[in-house]
PDB file of N, CA and C in Angstrom:
ATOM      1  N   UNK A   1     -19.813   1.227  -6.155  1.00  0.00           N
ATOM      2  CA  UNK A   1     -19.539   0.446  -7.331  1.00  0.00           C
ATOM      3  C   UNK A   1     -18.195   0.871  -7.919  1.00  0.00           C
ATOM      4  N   UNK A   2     -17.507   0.084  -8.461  1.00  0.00           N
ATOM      5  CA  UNK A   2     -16.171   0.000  -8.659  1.00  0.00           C
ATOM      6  C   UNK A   2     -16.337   0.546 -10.534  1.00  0.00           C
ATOM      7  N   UNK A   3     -16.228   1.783 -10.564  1.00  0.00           N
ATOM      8  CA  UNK A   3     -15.814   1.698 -11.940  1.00  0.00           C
ATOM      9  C   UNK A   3     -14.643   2.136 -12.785  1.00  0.00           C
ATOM     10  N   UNK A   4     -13.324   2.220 -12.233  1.00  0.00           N
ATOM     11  CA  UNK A   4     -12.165   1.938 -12.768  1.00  0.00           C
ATOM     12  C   UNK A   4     -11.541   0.430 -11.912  1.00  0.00           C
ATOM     13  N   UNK A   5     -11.131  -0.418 -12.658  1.00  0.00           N
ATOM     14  CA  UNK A   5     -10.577  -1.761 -12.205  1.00  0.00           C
ATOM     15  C   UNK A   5      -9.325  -1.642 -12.507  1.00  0.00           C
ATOM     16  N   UNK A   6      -8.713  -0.783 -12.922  1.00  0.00           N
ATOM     17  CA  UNK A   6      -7.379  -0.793 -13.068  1.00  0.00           C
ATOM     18  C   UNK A   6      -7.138   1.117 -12.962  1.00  0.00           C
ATOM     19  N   UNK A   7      -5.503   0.870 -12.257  1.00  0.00           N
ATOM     20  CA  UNK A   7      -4.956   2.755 -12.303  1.00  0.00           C
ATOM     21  C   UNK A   7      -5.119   3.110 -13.315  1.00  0.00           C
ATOM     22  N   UNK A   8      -4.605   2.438 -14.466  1.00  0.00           N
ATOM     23  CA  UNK A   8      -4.229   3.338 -15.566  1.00  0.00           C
ATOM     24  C   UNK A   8      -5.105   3.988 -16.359  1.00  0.00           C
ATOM     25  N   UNK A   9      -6.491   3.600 -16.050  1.00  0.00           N
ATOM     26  CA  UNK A   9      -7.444   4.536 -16.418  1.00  0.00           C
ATOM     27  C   UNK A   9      -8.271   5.413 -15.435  1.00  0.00           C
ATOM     28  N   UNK A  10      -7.480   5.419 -14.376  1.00  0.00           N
ATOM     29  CA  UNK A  10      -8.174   6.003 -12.851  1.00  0.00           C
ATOM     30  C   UNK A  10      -7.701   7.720 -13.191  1.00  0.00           C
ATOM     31  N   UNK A  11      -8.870   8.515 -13.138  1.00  0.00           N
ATOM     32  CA  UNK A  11      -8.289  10.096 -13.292  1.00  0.00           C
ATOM     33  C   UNK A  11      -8.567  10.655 -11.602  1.00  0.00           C
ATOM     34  N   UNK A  12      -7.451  11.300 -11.595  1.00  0.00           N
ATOM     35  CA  UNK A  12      -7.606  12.081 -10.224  1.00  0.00           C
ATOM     36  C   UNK A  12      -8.160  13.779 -10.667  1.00  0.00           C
ATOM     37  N   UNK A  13      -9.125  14.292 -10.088  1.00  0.00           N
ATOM     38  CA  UNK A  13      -9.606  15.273 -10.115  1.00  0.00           C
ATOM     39  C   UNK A  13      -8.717  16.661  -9.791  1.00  0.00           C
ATOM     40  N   UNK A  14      -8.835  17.389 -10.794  1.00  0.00           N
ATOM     41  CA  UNK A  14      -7.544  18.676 -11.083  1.00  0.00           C
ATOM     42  C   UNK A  14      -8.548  20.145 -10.390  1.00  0.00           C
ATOM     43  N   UNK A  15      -7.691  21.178 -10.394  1.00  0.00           N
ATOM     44  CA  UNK A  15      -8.177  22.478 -10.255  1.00  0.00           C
ATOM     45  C   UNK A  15      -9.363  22.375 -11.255  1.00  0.00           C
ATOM     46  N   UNK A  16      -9.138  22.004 -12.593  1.00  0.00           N
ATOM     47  CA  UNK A  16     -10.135  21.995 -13.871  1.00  0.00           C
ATOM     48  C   UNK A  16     -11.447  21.438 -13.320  1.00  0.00           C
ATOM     49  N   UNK A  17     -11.643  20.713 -12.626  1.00  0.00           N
ATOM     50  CA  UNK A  17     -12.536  19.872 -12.034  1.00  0.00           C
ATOM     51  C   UNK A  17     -13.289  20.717 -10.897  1.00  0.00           C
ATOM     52  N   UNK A  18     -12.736  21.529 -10.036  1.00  0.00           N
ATOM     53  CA  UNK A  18     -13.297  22.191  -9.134  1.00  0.00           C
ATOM     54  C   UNK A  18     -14.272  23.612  -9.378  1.00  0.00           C
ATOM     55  N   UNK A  19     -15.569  23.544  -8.756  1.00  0.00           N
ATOM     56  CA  UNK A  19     -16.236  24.757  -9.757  1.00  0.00           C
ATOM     57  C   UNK A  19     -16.055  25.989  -8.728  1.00  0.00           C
ATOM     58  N   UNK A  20     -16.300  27.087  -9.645  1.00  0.00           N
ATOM     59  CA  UNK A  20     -15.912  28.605  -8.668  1.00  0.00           C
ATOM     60  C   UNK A  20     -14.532  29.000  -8.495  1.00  0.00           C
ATOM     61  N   UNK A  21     -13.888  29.529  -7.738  1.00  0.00           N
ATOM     62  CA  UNK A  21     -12.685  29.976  -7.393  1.00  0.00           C
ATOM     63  C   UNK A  21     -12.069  29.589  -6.587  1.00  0.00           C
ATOM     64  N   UNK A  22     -10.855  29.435  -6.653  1.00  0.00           N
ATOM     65  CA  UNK A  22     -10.254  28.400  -5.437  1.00  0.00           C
ATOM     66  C   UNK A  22      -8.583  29.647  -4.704  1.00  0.00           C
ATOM     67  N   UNK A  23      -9.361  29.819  -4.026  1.00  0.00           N
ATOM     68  CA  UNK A  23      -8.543  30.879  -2.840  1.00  0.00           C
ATOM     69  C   UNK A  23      -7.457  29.947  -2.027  1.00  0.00           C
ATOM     70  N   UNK A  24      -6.206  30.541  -2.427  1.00  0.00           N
ATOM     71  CA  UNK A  24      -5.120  29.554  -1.988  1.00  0.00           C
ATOM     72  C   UNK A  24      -4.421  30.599  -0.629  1.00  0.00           C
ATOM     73  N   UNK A  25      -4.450  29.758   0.432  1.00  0.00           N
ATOM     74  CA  UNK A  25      -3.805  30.918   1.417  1.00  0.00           C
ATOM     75  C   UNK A  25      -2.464  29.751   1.924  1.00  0.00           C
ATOM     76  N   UNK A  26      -1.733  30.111   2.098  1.00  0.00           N
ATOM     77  CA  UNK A  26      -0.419  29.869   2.575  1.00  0.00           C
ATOM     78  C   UNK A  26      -0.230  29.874   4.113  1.00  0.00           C
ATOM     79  N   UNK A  27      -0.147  28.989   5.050  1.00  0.00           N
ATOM     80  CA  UNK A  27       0.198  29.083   6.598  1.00  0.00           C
ATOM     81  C   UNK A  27       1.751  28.853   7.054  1.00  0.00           C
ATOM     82  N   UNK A  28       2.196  30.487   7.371  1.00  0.00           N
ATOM     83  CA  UNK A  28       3.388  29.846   7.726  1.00  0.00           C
ATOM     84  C   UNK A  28       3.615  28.954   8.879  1.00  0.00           C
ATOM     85  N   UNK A  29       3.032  28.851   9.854  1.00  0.00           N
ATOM     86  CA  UNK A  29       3.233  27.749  10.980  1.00  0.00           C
ATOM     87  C   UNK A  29       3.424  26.327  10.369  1.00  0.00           C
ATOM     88  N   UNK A  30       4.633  25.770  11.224  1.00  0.00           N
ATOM     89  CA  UNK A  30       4.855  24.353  11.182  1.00  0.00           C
ATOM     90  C   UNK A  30       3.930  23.566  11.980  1.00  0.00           C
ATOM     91  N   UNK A  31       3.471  22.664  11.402  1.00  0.00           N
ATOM     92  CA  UNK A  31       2.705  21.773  11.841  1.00  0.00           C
ATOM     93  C   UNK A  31       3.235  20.664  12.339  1.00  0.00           C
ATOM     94  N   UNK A  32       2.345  20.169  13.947  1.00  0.00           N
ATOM     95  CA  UNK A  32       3.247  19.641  14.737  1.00  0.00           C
ATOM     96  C   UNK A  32       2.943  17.864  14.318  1.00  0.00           C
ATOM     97  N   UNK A  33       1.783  17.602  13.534  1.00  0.00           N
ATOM     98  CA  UNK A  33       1.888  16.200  12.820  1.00  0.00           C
ATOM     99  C   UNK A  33       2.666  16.125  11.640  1.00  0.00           C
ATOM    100  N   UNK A  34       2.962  16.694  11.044  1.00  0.00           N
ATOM    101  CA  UNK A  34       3.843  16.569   9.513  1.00  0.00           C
ATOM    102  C   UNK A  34       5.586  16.022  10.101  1.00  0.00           C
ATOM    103  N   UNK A  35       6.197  15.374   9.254  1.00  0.00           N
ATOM    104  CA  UNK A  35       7.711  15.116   9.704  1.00  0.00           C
ATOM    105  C   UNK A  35       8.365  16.701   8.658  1.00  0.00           C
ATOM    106  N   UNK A  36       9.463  17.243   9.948  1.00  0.00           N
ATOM    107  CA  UNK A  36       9.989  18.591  10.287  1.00  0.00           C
ATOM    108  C   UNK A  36       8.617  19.327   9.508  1.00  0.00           C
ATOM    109  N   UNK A  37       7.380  19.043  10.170  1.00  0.00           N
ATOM    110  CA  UNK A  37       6.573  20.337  10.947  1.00  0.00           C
ATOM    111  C   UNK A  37       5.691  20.713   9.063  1.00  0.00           C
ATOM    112  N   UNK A  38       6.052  19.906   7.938  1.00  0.00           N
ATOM    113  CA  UNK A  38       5.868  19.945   6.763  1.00  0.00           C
ATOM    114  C   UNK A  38       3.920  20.056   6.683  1.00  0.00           C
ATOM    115  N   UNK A  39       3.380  20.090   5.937  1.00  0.00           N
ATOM    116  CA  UNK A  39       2.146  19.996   5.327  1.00  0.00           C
ATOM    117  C   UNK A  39       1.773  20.019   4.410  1.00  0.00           C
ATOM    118  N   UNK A  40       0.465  19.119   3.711  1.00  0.00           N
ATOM    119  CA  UNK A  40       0.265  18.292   2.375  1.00  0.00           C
ATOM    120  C   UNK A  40      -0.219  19.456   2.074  1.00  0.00           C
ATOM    121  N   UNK A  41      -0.250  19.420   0.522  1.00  0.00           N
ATOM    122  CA  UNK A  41      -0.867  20.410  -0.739  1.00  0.00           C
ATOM    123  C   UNK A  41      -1.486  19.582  -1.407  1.00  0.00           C
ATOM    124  N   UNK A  42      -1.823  19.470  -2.392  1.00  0.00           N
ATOM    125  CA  UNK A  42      -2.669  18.818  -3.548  1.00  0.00           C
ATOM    126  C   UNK A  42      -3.779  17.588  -3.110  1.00  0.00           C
ATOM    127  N   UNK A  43      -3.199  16.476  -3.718  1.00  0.00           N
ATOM    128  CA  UNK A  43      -4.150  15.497  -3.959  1.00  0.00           C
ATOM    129  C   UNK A  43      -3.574  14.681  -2.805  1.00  0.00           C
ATOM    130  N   UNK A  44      -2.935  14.953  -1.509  1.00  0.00           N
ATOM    131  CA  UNK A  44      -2.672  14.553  -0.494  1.00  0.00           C
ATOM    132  C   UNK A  44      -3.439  13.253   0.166  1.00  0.00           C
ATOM    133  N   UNK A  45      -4.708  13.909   0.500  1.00  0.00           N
ATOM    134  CA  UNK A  45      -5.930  13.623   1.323  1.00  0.00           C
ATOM    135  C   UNK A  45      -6.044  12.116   0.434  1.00  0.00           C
ATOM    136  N   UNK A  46      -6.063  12.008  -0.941  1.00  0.00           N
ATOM    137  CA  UNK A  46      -6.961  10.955  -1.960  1.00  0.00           C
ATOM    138  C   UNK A  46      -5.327   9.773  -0.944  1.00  0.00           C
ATOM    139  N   UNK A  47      -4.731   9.637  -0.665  1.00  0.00           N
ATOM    140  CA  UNK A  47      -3.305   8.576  -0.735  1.00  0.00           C
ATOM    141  C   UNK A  47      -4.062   7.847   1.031  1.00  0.00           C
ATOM    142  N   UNK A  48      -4.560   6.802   0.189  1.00  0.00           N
ATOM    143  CA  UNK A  48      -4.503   6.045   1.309  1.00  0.00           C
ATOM    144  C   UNK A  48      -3.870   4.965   1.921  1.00  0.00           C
ATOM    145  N   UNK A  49      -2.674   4.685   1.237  1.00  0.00           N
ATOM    146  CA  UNK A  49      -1.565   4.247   1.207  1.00  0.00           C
ATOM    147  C   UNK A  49      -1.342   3.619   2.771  1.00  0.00           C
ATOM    148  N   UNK A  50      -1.179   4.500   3.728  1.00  0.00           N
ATOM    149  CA  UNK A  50      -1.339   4.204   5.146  1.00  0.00           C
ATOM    150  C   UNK A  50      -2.133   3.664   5.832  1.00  0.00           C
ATOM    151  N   UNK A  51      -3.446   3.952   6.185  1.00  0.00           N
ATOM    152  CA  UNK A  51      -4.394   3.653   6.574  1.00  0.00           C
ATOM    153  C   UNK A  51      -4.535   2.049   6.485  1.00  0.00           C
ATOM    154  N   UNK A  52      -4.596   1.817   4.672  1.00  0.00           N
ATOM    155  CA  UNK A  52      -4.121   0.553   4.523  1.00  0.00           C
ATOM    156  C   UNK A  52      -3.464  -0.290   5.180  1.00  0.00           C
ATOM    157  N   UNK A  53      -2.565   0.311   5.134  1.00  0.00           N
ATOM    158  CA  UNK A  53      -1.410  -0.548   6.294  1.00  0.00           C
ATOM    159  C   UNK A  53      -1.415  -1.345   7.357  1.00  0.00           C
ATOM    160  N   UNK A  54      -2.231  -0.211   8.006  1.00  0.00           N
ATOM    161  CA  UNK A  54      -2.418  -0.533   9.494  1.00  0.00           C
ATOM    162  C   UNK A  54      -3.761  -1.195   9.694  1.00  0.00           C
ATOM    163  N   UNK A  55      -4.458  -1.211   8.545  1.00  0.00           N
ATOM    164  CA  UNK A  55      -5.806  -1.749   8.838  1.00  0.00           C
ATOM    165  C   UNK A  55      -5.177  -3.514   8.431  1.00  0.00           C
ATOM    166  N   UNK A  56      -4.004  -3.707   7.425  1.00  0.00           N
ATOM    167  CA  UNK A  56      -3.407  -4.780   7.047  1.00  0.00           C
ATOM    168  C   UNK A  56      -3.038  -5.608   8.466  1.00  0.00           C
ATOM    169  N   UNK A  57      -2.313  -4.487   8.710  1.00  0.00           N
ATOM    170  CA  UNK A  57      -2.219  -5.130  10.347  1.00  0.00           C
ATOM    171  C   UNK A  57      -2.599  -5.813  11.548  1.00  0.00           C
ATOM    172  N   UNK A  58      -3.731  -4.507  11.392  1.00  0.00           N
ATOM    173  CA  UNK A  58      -4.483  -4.953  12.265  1.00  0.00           C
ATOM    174  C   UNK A  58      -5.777  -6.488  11.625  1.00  0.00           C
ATOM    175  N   UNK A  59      -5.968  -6.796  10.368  1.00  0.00           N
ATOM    176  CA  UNK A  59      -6.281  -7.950  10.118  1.00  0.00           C
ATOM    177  C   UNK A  59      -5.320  -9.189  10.852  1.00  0.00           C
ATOM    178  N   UNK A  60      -3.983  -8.610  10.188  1.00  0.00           N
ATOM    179  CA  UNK A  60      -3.197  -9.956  10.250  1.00  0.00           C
ATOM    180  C   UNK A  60      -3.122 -10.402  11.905  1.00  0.00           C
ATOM    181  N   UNK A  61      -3.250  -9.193  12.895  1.00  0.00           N
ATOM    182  CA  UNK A  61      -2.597  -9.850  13.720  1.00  0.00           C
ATOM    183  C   UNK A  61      -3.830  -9.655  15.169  1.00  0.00           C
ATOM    184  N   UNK A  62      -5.047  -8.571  14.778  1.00  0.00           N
ATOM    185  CA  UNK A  62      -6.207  -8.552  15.514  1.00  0.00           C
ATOM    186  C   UNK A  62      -5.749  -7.411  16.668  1.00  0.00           C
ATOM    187  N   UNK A  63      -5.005  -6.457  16.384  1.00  0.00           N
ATOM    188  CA  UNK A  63      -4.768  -5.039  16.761  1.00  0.00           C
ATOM    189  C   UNK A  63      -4.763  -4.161  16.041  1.00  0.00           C
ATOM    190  N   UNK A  64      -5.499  -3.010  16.671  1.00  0.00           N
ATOM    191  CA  UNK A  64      -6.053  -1.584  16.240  1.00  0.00           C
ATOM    192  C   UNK A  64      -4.853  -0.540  16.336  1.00  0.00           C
ATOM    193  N   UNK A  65      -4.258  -0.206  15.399  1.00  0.00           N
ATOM    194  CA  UNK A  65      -3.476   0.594  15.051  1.00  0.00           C
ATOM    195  C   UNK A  65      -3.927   1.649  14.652  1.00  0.00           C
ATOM    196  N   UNK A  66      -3.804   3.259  15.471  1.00  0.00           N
ATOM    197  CA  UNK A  66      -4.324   4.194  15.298  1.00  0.00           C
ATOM    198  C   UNK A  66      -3.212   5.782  14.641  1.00  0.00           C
ATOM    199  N   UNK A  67      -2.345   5.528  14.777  1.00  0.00           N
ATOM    200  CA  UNK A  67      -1.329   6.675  14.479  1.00  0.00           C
ATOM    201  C   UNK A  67      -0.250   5.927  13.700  1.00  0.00           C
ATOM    202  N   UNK A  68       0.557   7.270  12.496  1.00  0.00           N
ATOM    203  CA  UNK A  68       1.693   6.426  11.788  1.00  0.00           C
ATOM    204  C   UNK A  68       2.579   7.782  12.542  1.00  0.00           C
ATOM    205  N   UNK A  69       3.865   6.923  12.273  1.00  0.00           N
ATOM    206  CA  UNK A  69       5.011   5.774  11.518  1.00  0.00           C
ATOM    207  C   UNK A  69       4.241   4.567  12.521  1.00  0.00           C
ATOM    208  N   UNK A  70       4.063   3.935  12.048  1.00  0.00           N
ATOM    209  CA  UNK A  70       3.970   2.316  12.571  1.00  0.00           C
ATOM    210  C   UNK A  70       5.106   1.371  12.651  1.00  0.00           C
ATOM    211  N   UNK A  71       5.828   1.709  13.520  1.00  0.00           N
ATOM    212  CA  UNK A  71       7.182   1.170  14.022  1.00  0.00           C
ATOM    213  C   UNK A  71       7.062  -0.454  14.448  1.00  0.00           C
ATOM    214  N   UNK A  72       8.141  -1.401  13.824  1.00  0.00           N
ATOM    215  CA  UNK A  72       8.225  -2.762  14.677  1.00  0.00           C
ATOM    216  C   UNK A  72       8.234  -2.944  16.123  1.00  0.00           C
ATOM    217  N   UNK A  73       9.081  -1.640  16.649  1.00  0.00           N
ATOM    218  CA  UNK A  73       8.935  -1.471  17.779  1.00  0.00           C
ATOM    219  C   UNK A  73       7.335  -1.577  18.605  1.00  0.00           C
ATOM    220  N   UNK A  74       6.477  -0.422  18.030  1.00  0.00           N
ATOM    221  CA  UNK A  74       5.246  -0.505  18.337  1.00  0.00           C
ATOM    222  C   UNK A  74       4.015  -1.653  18.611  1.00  0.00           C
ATOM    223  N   UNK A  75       4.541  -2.666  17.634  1.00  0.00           N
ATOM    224  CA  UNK A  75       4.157  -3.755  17.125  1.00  0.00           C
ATOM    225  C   UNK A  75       4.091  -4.907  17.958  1.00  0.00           C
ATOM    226  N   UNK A  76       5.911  -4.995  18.376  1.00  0.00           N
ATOM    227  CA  UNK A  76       6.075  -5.570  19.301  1.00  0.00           C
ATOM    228  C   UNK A  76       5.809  -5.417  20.836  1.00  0.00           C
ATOM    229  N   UNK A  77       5.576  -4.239  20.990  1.00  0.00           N
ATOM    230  CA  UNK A  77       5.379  -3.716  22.292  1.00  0.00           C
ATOM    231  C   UNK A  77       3.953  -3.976  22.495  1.00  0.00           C
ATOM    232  N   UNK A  78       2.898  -3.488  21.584  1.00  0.00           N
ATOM    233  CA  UNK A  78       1.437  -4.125  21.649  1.00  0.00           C
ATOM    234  C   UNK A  78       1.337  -5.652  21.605  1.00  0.00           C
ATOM    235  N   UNK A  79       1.715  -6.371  21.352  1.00  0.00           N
ATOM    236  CA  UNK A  79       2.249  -7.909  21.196  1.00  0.00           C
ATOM    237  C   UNK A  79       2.154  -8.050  22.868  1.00  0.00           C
ATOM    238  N   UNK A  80       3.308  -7.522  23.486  1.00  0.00           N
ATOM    239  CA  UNK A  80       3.266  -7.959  25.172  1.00  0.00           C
ATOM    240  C   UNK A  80       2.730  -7.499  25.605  1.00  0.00           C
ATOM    241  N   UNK A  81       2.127  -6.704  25.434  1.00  0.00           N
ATOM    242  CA  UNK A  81       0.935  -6.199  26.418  1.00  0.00           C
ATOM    243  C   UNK A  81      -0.588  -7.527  26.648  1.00  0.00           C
ATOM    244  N   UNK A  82      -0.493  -7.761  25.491  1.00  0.00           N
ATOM    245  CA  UNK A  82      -1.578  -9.143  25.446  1.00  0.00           C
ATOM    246  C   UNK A  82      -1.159 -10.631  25.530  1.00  0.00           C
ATOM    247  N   UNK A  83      -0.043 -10.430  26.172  1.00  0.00           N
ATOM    248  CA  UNK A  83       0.821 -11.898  26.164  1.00  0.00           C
ATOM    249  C   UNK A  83       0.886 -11.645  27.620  1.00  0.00           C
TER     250      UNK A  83
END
């Protein structure tokens, strides 16, 4: 059930929100999915921004798009494969 209908009253859940102690450890390794090897902190995970996308996509055009950057290139190249 939908109960914010609009952002501007949408709250995203803070440290304040989390119960117990929250143990922060730091990895120095670059990570080989992040662009230059980067990795999310915070409220990362909640951005579904992407997913979207490709699920947009894959409505509009009836292909399953599984990994980003979602390149025109890509697009087009799945295009001939079914042509």
């Amino acid at each position: 059930m939908i109960q914010n209908r609009v952002f501007s009253t949408y709250v995203l859940p803070t440290a304040v929100d989390v119960p117990g102690e929250v143990i922060t450890t730091f990895i120095e390794e670059p990570s080989k999915l992040g662009p230059y090897g980067a990795k999310g902190i915070a409220e990362l995970v909640l951005v579904p921004t992407a997913p979207a996308i490709l699920n947009a996509v894959t409505d509009a055009i009836g292909i399953r798009f599984t990994s980003i950057p979602l390149t025109a290139e890509e697009v087009q190249r799945k295009l001939a494969q079914i042509q």
